[in-house]
Protein backbone atom coordinates (compact mmCIF):
# COMPACT_ATOMS: atom_id res chain seq x y z
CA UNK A 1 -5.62 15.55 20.75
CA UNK A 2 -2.76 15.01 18.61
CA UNK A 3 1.12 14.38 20.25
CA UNK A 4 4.24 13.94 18.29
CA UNK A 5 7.06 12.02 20.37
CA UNK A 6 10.61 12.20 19.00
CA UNK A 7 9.20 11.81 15.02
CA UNK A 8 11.69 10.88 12.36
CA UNK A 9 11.51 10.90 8.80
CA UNK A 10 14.11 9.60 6.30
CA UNK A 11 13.65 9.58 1.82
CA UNK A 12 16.92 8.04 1.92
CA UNK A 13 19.67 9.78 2.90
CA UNK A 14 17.32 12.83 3.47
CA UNK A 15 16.31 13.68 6.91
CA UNK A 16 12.96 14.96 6.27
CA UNK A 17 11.39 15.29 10.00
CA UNK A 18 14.09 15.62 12.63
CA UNK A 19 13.41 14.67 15.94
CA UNK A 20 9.73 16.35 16.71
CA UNK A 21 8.00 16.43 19.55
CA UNK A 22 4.96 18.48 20.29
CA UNK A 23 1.40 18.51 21.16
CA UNK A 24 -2.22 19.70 19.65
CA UNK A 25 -4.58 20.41 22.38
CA UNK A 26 -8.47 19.52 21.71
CA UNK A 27 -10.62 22.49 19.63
CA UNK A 28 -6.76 24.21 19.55
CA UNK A 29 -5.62 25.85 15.59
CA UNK A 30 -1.78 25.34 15.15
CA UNK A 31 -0.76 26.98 11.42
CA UNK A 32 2.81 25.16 10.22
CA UNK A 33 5.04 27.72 8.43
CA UNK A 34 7.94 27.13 6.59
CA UNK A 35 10.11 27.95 3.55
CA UNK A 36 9.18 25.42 0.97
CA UNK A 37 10.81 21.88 1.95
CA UNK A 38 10.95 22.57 5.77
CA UNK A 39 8.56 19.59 6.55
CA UNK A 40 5.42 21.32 6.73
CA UNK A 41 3.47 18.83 4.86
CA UNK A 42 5.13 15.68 5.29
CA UNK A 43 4.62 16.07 8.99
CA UNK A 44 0.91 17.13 8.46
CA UNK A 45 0.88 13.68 6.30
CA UNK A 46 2.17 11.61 9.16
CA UNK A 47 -0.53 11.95 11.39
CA UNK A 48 -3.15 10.28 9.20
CA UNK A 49 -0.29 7.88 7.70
CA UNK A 50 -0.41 9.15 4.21
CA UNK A 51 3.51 10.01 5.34
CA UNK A 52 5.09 6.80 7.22
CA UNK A 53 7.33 7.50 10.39
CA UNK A 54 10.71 5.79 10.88
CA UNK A 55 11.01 6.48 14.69
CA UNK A 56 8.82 8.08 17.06
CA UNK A 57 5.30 7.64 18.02
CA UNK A 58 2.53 9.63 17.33
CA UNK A 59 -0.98 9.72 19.55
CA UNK A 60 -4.45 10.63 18.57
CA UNK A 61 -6.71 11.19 21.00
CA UNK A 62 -5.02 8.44 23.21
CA UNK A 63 -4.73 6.07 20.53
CA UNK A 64 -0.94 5.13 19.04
CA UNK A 65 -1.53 5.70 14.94
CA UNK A 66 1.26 3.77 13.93
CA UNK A 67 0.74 0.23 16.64
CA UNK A 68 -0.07 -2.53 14.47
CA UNK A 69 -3.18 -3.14 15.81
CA UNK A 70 -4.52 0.04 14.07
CA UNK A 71 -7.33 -0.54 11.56
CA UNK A 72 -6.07 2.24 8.90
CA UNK A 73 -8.77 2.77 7.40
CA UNK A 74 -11.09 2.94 10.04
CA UNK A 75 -8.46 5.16 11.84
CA UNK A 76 -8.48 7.76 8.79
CA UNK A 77 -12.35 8.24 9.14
CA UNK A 78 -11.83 10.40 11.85
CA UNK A 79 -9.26 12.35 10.34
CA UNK A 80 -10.48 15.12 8.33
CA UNK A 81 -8.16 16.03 4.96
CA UNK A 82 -8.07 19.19 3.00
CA UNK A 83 -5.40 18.57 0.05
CA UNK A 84 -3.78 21.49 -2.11
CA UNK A 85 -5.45 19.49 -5.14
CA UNK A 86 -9.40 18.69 -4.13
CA UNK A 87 -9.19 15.41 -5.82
CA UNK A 88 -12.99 15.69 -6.05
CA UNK A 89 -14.38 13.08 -8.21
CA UNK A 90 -15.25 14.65 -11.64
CA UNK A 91 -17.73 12.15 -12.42
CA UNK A 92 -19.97 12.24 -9.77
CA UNK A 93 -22.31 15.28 -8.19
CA UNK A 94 -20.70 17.26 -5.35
CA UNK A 95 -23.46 16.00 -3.26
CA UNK A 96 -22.61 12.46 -3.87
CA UNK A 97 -19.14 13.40 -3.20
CA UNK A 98 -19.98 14.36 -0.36
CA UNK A 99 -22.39 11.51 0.63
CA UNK A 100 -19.94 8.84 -0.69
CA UNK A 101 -17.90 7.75 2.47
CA UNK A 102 -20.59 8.23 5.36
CA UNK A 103 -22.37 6.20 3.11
CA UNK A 104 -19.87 3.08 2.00
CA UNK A 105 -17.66 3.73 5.46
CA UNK A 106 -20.27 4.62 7.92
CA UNK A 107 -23.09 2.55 6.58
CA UNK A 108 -25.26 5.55 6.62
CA UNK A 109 -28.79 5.79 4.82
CA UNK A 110 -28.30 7.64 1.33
CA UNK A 111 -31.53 9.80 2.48
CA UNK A 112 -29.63 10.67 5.85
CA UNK A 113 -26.24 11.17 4.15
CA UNK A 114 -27.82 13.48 1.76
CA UNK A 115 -29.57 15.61 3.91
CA UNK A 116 -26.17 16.02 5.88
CA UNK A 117 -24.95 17.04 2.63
CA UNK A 118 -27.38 19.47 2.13
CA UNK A 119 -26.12 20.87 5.68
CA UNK A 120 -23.03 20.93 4.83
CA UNK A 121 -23.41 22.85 1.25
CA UNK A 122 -25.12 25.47 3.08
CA UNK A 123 -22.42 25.75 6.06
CA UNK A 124 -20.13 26.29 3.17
CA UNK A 125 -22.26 28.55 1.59
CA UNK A 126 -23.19 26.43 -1.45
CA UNK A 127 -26.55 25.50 -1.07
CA UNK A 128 -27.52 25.35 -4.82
CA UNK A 129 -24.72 23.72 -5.69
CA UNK A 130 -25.14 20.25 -5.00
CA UNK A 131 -25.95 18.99 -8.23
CA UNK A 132 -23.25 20.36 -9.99
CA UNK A 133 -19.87 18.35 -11.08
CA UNK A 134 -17.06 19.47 -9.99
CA UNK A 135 -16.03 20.95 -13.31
CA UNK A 136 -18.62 23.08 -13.67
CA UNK A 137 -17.12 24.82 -10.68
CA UNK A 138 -14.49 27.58 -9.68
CA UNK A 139 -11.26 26.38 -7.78
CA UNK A 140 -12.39 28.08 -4.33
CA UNK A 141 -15.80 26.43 -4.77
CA UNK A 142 -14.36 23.23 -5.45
CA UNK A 143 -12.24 23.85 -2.23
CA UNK A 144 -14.94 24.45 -0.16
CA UNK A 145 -16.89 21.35 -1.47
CA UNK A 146 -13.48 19.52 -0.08
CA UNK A 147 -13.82 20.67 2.96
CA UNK A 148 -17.95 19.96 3.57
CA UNK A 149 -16.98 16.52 2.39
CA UNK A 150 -14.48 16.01 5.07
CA UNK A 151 -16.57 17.59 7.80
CA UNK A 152 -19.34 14.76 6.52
CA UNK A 153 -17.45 12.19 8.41
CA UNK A 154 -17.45 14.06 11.97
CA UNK A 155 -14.12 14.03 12.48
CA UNK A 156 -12.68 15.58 15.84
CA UNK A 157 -9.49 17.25 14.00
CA UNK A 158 -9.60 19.00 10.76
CA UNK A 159 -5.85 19.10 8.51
CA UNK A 160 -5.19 21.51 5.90
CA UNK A 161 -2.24 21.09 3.39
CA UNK A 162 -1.65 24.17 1.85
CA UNK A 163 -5.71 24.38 0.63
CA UNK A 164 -5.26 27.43 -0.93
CA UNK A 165 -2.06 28.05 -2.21
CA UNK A 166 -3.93 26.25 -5.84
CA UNK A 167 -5.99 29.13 -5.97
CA UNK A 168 -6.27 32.26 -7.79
CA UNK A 169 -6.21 34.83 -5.07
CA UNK A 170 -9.37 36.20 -5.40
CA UNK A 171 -10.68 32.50 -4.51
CA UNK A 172 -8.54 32.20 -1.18
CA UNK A 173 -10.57 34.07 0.82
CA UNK A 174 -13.74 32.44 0.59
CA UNK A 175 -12.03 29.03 1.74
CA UNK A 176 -10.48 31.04 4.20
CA UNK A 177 -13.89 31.80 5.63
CA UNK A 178 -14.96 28.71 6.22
CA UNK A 179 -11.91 27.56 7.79
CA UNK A 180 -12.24 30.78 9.95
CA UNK A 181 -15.88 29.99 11.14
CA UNK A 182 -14.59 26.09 11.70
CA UNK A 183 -11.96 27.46 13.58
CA UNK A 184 -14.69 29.39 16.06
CA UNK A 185 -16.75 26.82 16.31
CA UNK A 186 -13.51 24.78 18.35
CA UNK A 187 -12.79 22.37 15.55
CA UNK A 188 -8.93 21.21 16.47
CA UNK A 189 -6.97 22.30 13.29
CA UNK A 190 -3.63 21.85 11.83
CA UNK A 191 -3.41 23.87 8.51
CA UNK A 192 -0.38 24.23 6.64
CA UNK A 193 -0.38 27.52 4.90
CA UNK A 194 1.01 30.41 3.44
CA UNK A 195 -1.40 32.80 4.27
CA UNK A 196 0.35 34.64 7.28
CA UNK A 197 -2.69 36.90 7.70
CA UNK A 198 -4.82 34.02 8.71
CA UNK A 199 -2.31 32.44 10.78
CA UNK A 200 -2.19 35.93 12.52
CA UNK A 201 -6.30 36.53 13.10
CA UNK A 202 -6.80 32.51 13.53
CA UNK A 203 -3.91 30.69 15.29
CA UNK A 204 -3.87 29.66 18.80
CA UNK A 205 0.05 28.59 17.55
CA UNK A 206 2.16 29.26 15.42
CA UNK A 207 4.96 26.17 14.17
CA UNK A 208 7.59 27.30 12.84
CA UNK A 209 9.68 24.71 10.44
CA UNK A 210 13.19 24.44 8.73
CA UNK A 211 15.57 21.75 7.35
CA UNK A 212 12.77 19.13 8.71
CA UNK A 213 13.04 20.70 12.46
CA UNK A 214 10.78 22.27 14.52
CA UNK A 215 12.12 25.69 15.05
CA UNK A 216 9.73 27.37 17.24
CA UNK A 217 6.36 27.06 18.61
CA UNK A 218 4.53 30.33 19.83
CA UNK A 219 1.61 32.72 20.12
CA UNK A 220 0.96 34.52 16.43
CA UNK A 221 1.53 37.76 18.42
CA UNK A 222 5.11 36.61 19.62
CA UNK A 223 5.94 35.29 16.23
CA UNK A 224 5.21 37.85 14.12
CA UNK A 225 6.32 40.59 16.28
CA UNK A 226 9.64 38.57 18.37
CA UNK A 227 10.46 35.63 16.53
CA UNK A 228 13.37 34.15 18.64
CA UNK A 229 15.26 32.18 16.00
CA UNK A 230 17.49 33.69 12.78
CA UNK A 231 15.96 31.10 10.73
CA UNK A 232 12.37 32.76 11.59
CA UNK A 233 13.38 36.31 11.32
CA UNK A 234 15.10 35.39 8.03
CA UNK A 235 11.76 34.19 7.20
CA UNK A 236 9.67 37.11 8.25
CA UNK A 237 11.61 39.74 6.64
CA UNK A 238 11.61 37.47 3.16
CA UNK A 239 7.98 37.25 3.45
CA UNK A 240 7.21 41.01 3.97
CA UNK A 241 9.85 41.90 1.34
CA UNK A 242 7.78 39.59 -1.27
C-alpha cells in the first residue's frame, strides 16, 4: 500500500530522513517510535506531501506521489490525517466539519454527507454530539471528531501524528479506542506515537527511528522483548525508567 524507496530529507544542512526504504502492506498497522527528532513525523508527512522529499520515490497503492503528473489535491483525498493539533474549525458544527470535504471535494449531497456523518459520530461514539462546536468540547472528543472526519473521505490508509500526545491522559484512551477498533476492522495505519502500550496490543510492526534513520523494523513482541540495536535498547530502558 505504501513503499518508501531510498527517501531523503534535507532542512539545510540537516539530514532529516536518511536513506529509507520500506514497505506498508494493505489493512497492515506499523507504529513509528523514536526519541523526539528521529524523523517520526516528517516521514509520516512525506507520504501525503505535507513534508517534500529530496531523493527517493515514494508509492501509494501503485501510484508515484511525488511524479508531476500527480493532482495533489485529489491525491490527498485518499489519505486520511490525524494531526497532534485537530485543527477542527471552531466556527462551524462538528457535523459540518465533518461533512465539509465529501461535500466541496467529492461533490456529495449535503443530505448524504450528513447522514455519513451521523455514522461516523456514532462509530466514534459521539452520536449527540454533532451539533456542538468544537469548543464546547473536551480534547479527546475533539480528537475523535478528527478522526470521523478523516474516515468521511474513505480513504484506504489512515496516518496518525502523535494524536494523542495533546491530551490530558485521561483523554488518550478513548482516541485510542477508536484507533484500536479501526485497526480490527483492517484499516492500513501508520501512527506515530508514544503510547508503547498500544504499539504493543495493536502493531503488526514496529519502526524504530533515530538521527533521521530507520533503525529497525520488527514484530512488537521482538521489539519490546529483543530489540537488536543499542540505539533501541537505549530507548527501551529510558522509556521504562520514565
Amino acid at each position: 500500500m505504501i513503499s518508501f524507496k531510498g527517501i531523503n530529507k534535507w532542512y539545510g544542512g540537516y539530514h532529516a530522513l536518511d536513506d529509507i526504504s520500506a514497505e506498508v502492506s494493505r489493512g497492515e498497522v506499523i507504529v513509528v517510535c523514536g526519541p523526539s527528532g528521529s524523523g517520526k513525523s516528517t516521514l509520516i508527512r512525506t507520504v501525503n506531501r505535507l513534508e517534500e522529499i529530496q531523493a527517493g520515490t515514494i508509492e501509494f497503492d501503485g501510484l508515484d506521489i511525488n511524479s508531476p503528473t500527480v493532482d495533489i489535491n485529489k491525491f490527498r483525498s485518499r489519505v486520511g490525517f490525524v494531526f497532534q493539533s485537530f485543527n477542527l474549525f471552531p466556527h462551524i458544527s462538528v457535523a459540518e466539519n465533518i461533512m465539509l470535504a465529501p461535500v466541496t471535494v467529492l461533490g456529495k449531497k449535503k443530505s448524504e454527507a450528513r447522514d455519513r456523518a451521523g455514522q461516523l459520530l456514532e462509530r466514534v461514539g459521539l452520536a449527540n454530539k454533532a451539533d456542538a462546536y468544537p469548543g464546547q468540547l473536551s480534547g479527546g472528543q475533539q480528537q475523535r471528531v478528527a478522526i470521523a472526519r478523516a474516515l468521511a473521505m474513505d480513504p484506504p490508509a489512515m496516518l496518525f501524528d502523535e494524536p494523542t500526545s495533546a491530551l490530558d491522559p485521561e483523554m488518550v484512551g478513548e482516541v485510542l479506542q477508536v484507533m484500536k477498533s479501526l485497526a480490527r476492522d483492517g484499516m492500513t495505519m501508520m501512527c506515530v506515537t508514544h503510547e508503547m502500550n498500544f504499539a504493543r496490543e495493536v502493531a503488526d510492526r514496529v519502526w524504530f527511528m533515530d538521527h533521521g534513520s530507520l533503525v529497525e523494523s520488527g514484530t512488537p513482541e521482538n521489539f519490546f522483548s529483543k530489540p537488536q540495536s543499542d540505539r533501541a535498547r537505549k530507548f527501551l530502558s529510558d522509556l521504562r525508567n520514565h
